[in-house]
Protein backbone atom coordinates (compact mmCIF):
# COMPACT_ATOMS: atom_id res chain seq x y z
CA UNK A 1 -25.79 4.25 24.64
CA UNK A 2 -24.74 1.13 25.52
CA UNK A 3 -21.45 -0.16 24.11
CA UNK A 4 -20.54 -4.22 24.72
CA UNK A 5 -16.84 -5.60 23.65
CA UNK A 6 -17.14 -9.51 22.44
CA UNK A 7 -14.33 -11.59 23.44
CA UNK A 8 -12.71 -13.11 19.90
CA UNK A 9 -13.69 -16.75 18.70
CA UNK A 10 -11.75 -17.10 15.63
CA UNK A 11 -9.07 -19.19 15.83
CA UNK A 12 -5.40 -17.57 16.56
CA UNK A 13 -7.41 -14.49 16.80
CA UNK A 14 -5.79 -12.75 20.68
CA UNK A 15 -6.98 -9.12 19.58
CA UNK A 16 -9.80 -7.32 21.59
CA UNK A 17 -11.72 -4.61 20.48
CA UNK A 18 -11.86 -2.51 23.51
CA UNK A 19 -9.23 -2.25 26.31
CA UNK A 20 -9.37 -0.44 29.32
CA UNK A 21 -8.10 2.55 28.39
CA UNK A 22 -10.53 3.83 25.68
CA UNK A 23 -13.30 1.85 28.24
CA UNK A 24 -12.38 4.76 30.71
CA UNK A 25 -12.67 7.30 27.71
CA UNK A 26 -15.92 5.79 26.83
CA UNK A 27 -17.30 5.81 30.27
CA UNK A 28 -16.47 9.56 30.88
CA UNK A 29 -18.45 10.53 27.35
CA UNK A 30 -21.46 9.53 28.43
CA UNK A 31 -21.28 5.68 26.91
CA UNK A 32 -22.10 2.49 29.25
CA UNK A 33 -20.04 -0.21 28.21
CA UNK A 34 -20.70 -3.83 28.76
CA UNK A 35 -17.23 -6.13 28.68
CA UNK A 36 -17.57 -10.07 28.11
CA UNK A 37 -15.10 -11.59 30.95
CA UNK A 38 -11.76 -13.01 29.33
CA UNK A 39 -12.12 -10.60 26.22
CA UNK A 40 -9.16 -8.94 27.06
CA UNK A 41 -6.88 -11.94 28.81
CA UNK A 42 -4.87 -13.25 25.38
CA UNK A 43 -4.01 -9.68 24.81
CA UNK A 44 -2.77 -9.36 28.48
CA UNK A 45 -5.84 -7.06 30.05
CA UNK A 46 -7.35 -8.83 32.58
CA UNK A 47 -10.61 -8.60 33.77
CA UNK A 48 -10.13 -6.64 36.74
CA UNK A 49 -8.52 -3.58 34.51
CA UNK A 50 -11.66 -3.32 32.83
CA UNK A 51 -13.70 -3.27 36.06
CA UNK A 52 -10.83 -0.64 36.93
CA UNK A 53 -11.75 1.23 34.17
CA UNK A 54 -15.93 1.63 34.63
CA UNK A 55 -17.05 -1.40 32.80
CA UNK A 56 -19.38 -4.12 33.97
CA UNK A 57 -18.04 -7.92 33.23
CA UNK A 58 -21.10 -9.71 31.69
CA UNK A 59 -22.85 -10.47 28.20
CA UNK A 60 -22.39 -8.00 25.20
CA UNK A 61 -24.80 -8.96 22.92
CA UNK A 62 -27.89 -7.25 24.24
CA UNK A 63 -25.92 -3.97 24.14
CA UNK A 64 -27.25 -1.25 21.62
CA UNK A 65 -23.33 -1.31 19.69
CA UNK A 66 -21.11 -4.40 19.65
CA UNK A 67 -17.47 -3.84 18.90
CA UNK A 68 -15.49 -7.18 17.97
CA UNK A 69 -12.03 -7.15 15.54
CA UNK A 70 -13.45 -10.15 13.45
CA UNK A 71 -16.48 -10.26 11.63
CA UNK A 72 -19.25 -12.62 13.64
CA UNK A 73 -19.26 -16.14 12.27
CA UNK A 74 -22.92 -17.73 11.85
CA UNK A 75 -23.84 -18.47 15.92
CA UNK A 76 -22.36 -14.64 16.54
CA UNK A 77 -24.75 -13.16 13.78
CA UNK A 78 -27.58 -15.17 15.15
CA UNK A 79 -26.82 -13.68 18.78
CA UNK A 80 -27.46 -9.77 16.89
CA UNK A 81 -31.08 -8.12 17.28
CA UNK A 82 -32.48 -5.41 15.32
CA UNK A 83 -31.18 -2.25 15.28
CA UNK A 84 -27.85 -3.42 16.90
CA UNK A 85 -24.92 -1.48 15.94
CA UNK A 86 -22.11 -4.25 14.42
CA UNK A 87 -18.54 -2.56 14.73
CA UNK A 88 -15.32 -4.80 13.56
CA UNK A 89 -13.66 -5.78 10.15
CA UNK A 90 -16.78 -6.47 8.60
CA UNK A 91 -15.11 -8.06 5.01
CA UNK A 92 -17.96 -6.32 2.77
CA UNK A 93 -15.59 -7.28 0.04
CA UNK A 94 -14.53 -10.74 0.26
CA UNK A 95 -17.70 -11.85 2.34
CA UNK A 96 -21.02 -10.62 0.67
CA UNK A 97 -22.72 -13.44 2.46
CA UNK A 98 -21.84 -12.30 5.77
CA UNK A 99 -22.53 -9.09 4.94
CA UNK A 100 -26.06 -10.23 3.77
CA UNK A 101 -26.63 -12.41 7.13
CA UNK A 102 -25.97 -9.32 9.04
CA UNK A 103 -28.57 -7.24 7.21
CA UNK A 104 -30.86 -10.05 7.54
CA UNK A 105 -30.58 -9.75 11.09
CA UNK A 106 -31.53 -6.03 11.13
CA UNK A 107 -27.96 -4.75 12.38
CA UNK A 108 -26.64 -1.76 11.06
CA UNK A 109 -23.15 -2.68 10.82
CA UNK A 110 -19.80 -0.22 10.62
CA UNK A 111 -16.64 -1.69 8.60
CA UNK A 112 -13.57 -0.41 9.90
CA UNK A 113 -12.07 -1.22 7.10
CA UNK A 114 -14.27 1.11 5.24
CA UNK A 115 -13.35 4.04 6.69
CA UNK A 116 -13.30 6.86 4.07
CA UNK A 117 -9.85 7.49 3.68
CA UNK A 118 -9.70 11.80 4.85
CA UNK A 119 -8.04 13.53 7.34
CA UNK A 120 -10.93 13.83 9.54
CA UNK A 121 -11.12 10.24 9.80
CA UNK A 122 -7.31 9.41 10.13
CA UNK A 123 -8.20 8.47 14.11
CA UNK A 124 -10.58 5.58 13.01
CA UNK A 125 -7.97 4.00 10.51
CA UNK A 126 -7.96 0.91 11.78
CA UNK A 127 -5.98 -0.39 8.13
CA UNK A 128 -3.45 1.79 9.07
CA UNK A 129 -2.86 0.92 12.90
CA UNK A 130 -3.06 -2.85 12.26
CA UNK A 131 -1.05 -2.66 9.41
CA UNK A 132 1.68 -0.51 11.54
CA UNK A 133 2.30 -3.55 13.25
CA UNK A 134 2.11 -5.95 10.88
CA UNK A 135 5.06 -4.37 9.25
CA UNK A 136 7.07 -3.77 12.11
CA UNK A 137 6.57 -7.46 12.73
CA UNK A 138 7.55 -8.90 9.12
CA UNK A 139 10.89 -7.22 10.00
CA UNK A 140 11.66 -8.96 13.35
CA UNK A 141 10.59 -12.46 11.21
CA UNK A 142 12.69 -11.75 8.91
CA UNK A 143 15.55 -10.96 10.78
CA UNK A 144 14.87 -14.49 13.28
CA UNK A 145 14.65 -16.93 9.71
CA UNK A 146 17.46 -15.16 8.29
CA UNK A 147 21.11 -17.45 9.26
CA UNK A 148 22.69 -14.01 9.21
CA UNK A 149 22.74 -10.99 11.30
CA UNK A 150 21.22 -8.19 10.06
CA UNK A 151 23.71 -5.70 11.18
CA UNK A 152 27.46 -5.57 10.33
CA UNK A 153 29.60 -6.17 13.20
CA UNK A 154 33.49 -5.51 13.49
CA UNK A 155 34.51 -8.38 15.88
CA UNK A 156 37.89 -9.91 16.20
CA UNK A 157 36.89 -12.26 14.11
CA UNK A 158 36.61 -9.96 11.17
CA UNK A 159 33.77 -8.01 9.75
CA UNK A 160 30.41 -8.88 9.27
CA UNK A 161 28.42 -7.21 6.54
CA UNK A 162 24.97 -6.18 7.30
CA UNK A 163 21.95 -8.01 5.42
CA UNK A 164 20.11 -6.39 2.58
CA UNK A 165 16.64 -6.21 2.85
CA UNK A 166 14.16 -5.39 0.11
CA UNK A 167 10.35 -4.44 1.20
CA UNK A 168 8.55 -4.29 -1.96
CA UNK A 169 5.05 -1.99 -1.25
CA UNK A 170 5.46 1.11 0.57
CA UNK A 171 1.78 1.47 1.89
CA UNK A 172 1.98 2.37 6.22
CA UNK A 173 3.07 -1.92 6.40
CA UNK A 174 5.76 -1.73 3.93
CA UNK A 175 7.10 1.91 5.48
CA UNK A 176 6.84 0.68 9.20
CA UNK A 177 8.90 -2.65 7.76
CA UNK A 178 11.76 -0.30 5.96
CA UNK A 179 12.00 2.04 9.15
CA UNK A 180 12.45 -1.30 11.70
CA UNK A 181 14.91 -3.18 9.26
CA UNK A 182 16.77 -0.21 9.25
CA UNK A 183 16.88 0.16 12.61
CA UNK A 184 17.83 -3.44 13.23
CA UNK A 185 21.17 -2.35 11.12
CA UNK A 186 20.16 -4.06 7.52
CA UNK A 187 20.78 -2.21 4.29
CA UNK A 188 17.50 -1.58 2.84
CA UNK A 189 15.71 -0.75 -0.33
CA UNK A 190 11.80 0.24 -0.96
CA UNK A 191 9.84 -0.85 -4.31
CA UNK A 192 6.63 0.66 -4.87
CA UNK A 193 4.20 1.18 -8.37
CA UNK A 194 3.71 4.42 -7.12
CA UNK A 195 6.52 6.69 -7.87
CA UNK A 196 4.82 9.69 -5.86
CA UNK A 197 6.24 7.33 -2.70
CA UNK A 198 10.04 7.30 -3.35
CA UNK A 199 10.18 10.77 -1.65
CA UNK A 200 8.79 8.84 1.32
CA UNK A 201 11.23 5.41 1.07
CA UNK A 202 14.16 8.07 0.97
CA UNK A 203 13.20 9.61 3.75
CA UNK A 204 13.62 7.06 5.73
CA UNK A 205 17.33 6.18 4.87
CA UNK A 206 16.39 3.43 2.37
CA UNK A 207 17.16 3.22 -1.45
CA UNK A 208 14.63 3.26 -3.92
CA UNK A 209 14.57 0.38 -6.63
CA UNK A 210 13.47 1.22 -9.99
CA UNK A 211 12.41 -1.67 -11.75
CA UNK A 212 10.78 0.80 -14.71
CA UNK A 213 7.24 -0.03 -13.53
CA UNK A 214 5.30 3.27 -12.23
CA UNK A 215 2.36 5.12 -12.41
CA UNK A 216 0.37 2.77 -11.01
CA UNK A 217 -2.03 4.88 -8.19
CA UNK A 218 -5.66 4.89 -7.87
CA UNK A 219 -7.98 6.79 -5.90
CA UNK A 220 -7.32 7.22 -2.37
CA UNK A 221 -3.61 6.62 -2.28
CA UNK A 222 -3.86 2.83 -2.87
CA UNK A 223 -2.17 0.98 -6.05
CA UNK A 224 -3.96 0.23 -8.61
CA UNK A 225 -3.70 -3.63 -10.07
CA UNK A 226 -1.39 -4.05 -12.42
CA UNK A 227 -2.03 -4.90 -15.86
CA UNK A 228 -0.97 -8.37 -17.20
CA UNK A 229 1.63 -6.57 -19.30
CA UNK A 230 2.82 -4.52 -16.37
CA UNK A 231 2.99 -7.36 -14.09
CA UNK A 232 5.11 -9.03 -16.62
CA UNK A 233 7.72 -6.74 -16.70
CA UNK A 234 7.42 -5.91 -13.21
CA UNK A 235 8.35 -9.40 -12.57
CA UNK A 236 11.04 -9.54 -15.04
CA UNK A 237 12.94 -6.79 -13.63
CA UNK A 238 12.27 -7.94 -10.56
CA UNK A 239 13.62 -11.48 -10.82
CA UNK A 240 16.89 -9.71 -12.26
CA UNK A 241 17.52 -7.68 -8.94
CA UNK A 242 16.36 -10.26 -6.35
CA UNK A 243 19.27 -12.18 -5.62
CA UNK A 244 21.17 -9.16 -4.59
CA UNK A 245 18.95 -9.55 -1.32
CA UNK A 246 18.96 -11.42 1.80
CA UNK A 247 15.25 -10.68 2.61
CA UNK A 248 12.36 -9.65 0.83
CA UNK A 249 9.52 -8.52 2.41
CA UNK A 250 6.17 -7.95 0.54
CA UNK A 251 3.31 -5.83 1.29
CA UNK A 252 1.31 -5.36 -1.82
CA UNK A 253 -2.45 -5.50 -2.12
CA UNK A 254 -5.20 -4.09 -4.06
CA UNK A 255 -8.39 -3.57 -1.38
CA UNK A 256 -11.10 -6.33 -2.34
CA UNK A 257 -8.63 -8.43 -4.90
CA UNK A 258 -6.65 -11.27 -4.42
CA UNK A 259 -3.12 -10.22 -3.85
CA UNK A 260 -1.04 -9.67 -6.64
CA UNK A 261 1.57 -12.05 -7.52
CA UNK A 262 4.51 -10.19 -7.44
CA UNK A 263 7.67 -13.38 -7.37
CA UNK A 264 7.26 -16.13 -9.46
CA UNK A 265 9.14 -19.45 -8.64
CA UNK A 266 12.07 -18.15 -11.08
CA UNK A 267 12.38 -15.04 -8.97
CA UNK A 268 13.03 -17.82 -5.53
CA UNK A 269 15.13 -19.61 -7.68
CA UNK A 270 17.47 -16.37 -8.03
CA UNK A 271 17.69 -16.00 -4.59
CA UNK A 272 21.16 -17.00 -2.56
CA UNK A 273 19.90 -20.23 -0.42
CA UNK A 274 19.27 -19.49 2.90
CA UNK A 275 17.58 -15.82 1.83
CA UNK A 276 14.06 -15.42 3.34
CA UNK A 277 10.77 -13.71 1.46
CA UNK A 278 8.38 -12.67 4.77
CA UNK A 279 4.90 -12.54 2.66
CA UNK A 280 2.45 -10.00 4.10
CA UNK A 281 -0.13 -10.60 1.44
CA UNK A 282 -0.95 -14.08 2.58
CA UNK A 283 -3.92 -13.56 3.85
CA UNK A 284 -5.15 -12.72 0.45
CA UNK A 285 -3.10 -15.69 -1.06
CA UNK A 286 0.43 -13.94 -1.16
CA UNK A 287 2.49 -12.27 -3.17
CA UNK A 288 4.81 -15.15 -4.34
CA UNK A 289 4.06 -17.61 -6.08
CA UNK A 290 5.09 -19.88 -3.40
CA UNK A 291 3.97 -18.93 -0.33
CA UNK A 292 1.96 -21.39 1.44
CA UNK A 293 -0.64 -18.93 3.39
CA UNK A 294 -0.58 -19.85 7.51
CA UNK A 295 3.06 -21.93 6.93
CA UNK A 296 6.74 -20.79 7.12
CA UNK A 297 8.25 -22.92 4.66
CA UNK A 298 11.55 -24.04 2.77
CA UNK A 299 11.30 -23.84 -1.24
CA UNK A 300 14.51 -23.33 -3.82
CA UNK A 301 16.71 -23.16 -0.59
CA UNK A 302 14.37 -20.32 0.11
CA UNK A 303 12.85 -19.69 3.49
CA UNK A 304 9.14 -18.29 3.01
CA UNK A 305 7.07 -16.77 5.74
CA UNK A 306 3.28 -16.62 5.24
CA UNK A 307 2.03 -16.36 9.02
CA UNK A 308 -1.41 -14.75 8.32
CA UNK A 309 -3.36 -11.97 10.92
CA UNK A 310 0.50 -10.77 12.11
CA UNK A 311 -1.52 -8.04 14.18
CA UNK A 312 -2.67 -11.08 16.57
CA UNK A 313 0.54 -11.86 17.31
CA UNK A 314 1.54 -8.79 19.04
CA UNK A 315 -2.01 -8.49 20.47
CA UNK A 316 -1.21 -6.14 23.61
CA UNK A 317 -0.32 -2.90 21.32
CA UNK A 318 -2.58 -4.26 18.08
CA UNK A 319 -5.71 -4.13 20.32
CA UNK A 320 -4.44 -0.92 21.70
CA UNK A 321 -4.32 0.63 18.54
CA UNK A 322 -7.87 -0.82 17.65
CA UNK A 323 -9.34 0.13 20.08
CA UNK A 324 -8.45 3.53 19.83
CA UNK A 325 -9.88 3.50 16.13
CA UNK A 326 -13.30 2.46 17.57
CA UNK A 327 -13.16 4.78 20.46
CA UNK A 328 -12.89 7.52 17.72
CA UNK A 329 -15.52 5.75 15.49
CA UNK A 330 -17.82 5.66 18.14
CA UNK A 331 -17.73 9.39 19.55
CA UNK A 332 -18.20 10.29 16.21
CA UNK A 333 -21.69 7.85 15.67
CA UNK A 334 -22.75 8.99 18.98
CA UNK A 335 -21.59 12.33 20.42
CA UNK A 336 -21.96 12.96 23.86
CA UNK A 337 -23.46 9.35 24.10
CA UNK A 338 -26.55 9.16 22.35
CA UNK A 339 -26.66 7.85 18.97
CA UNK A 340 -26.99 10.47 16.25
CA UNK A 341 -26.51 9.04 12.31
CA UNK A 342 -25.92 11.45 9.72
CA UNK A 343 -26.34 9.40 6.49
CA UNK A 344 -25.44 12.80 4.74
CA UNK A 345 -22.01 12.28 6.82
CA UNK A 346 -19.27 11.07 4.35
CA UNK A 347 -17.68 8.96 6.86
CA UNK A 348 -21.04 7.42 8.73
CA UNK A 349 -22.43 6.55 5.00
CA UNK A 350 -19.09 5.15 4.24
CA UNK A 351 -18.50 3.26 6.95
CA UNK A 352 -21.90 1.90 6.93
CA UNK A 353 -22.39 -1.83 5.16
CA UNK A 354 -25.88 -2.38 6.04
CA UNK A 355 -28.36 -0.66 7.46
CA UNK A 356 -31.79 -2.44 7.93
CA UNK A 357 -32.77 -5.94 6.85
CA UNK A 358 -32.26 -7.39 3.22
CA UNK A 359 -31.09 -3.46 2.42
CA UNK A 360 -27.20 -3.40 2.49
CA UNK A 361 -26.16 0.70 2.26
């Protein structure tokens, strides 16, 4: 089987789905894989690793499986032939109309982010890798826009007291955020709907907030949306409690919604002026009410940070991550090399988002 690794288009985008090290992996199960030159060059693998590696530099797209991060805008699709294999974050929720075009095209195409969530599939959880480092990220912005330090110093001058940080969602984003804000010295506190993750907040030497809103879990581990009269409260509560923070960070999301709106402009309003909110939800519109999706702006004295796609920003360990979901992805599609679907295979048939033309699966 041949496997070919598309260098990203979309704008910002310095992720790559393959990088030398699972190419070598690849290459010594059987797999010949294809690399487009520069795919790897924003992400700091140049061309000559891949070679390195076993690849050959030239055109993916006649390959039997292309692997990308981003789905394939229009000219991409119209580059796919029948029967290719399409491997990336497909957006079969928010894009139905890409998902459509591929089928159209005859490509059977795999959506990393619908990868069943069980524990044999835990190595192709691409959510969870790129969401590692978007939360380890949102703490480091935090810390640069806040005009404090984050931990308390005893200097001659006198003492410093460390920042207080609040990371509302405690999904793998919100955790990674909690465990680097504590280790950059700040005081912090985990909110969650989920009360079955408080255990898991504590654990990492944060507080838990209880703002009386719970029970909110659906299936698979992920919250459920709120109702209107939850959401309500929720805010309420939380626009009590937010000005005892120097930085909020938010994670919260409900998989194929818009994000839930978590801080009104009252709750901003609360906060001490020069306070930051780092919005992770902004690529789904955000979770204040606020944030300006792509901008870091100043609102209420407020500092809000809604840089979208923070995995691109720390490309080097994002694609490494990535591409070790897809490595794992693609041994299990094709074992030994040679494409074998199982359709009867929970994670294949879950994964899958179409699988011949004007049939999505």
């Amino acid at each position: 089987m041949r496997v070919g690794a598309a260098r990203e288009t979309a704008p910002g985008e310095r992720r790559v789905a393959l990088v030398p090290e699972t190419v070598g992996k690849l290459a010594g199960a059987g797999f010949d894989v294809v690399v487009e030159p520069g795919a790897g060059e924003a992400a700091s693998f140049p061309d000559d690793a891949y070679a390195e590696a076993g690849a050959t530099l030239g055109s993916p797209w006649d390959a039997d499986a292309l692997v990308k991060v981003r789905k394939p805008d229009d000219a991409e699709a119209g580059r796919l032939h029948d029967g290719q294999l399409i491997v990336g974050f497909l957006d079969p929720l928010g894009d139905r109309e890409g998902i459509e075009r591929l089928a159209k095209r005859g490509a059977v195409g795999f959506a990393m982010e619908s990868i069943p969530r069980i524990t044999r599939a835990q190595a192709m959880d691409a959510l969870s890798s790129q969401a590692t480092v978007g939360g380890y990220k949102s703490a480091l912005l935090g810390a640069e826009h806040l005009p404090r330090f984050f931990p308390m110093l005893m200097t001659a001058a006198g003492t410093v007291p460390p920042a207080k940080v609040l990371v509302i969602g405690a999904g793998v984003a919100g955790l990674q955020a909690i465990a680097t804000a504590r280790r950059l010295g700040a005081v912090v506190t985990g909110f969650d709907v989920r009360p079955a993750v408080q255990e898991q907040i504590e654990s990492l030497g944060a507080n838990w907030l209880d703002l009386g809103v719970g029970g909110a879990e659906a299936e698979g581990g992920y919250a459920r949306e709120l109702t209107p009269q939850e959401m309500q409260a929720q805010q309420q509560a939380l626009e009590s409690r937010i000005g005892d923070f120097d930085v909020v960070i938010t994670t919260a999301a409900v998989p194929g919604r818009a994000a839930p709106r978590i801080i009104p402009a009252s709750a901003v309003r609360a906060m001490r002026p020069g306070s930051v909110i780092v919005d992770l939800a902004a690529d789904t519109g955000g979770n204040c009410e606020l944030t300006q999706p792509g901008e870091v702006v100043e609102r209420e004295s407020v500092t809000l940070v809604g840089l979208t796609n923070l995995p691109a920003t720390m490309p080097y360990h994002a694609s490494t991550l990535y591409s070790r979901n897809v490595l794992a992805l693609l041994l299990h599609l094709a074992p030994g090399g040679e494409l074998a679907l199982d359709w009867s295979d929970e994670i294949t048939a879950g994964a899958c988002v179409t699988r011949k033309e004007g049939v999505p699966a």
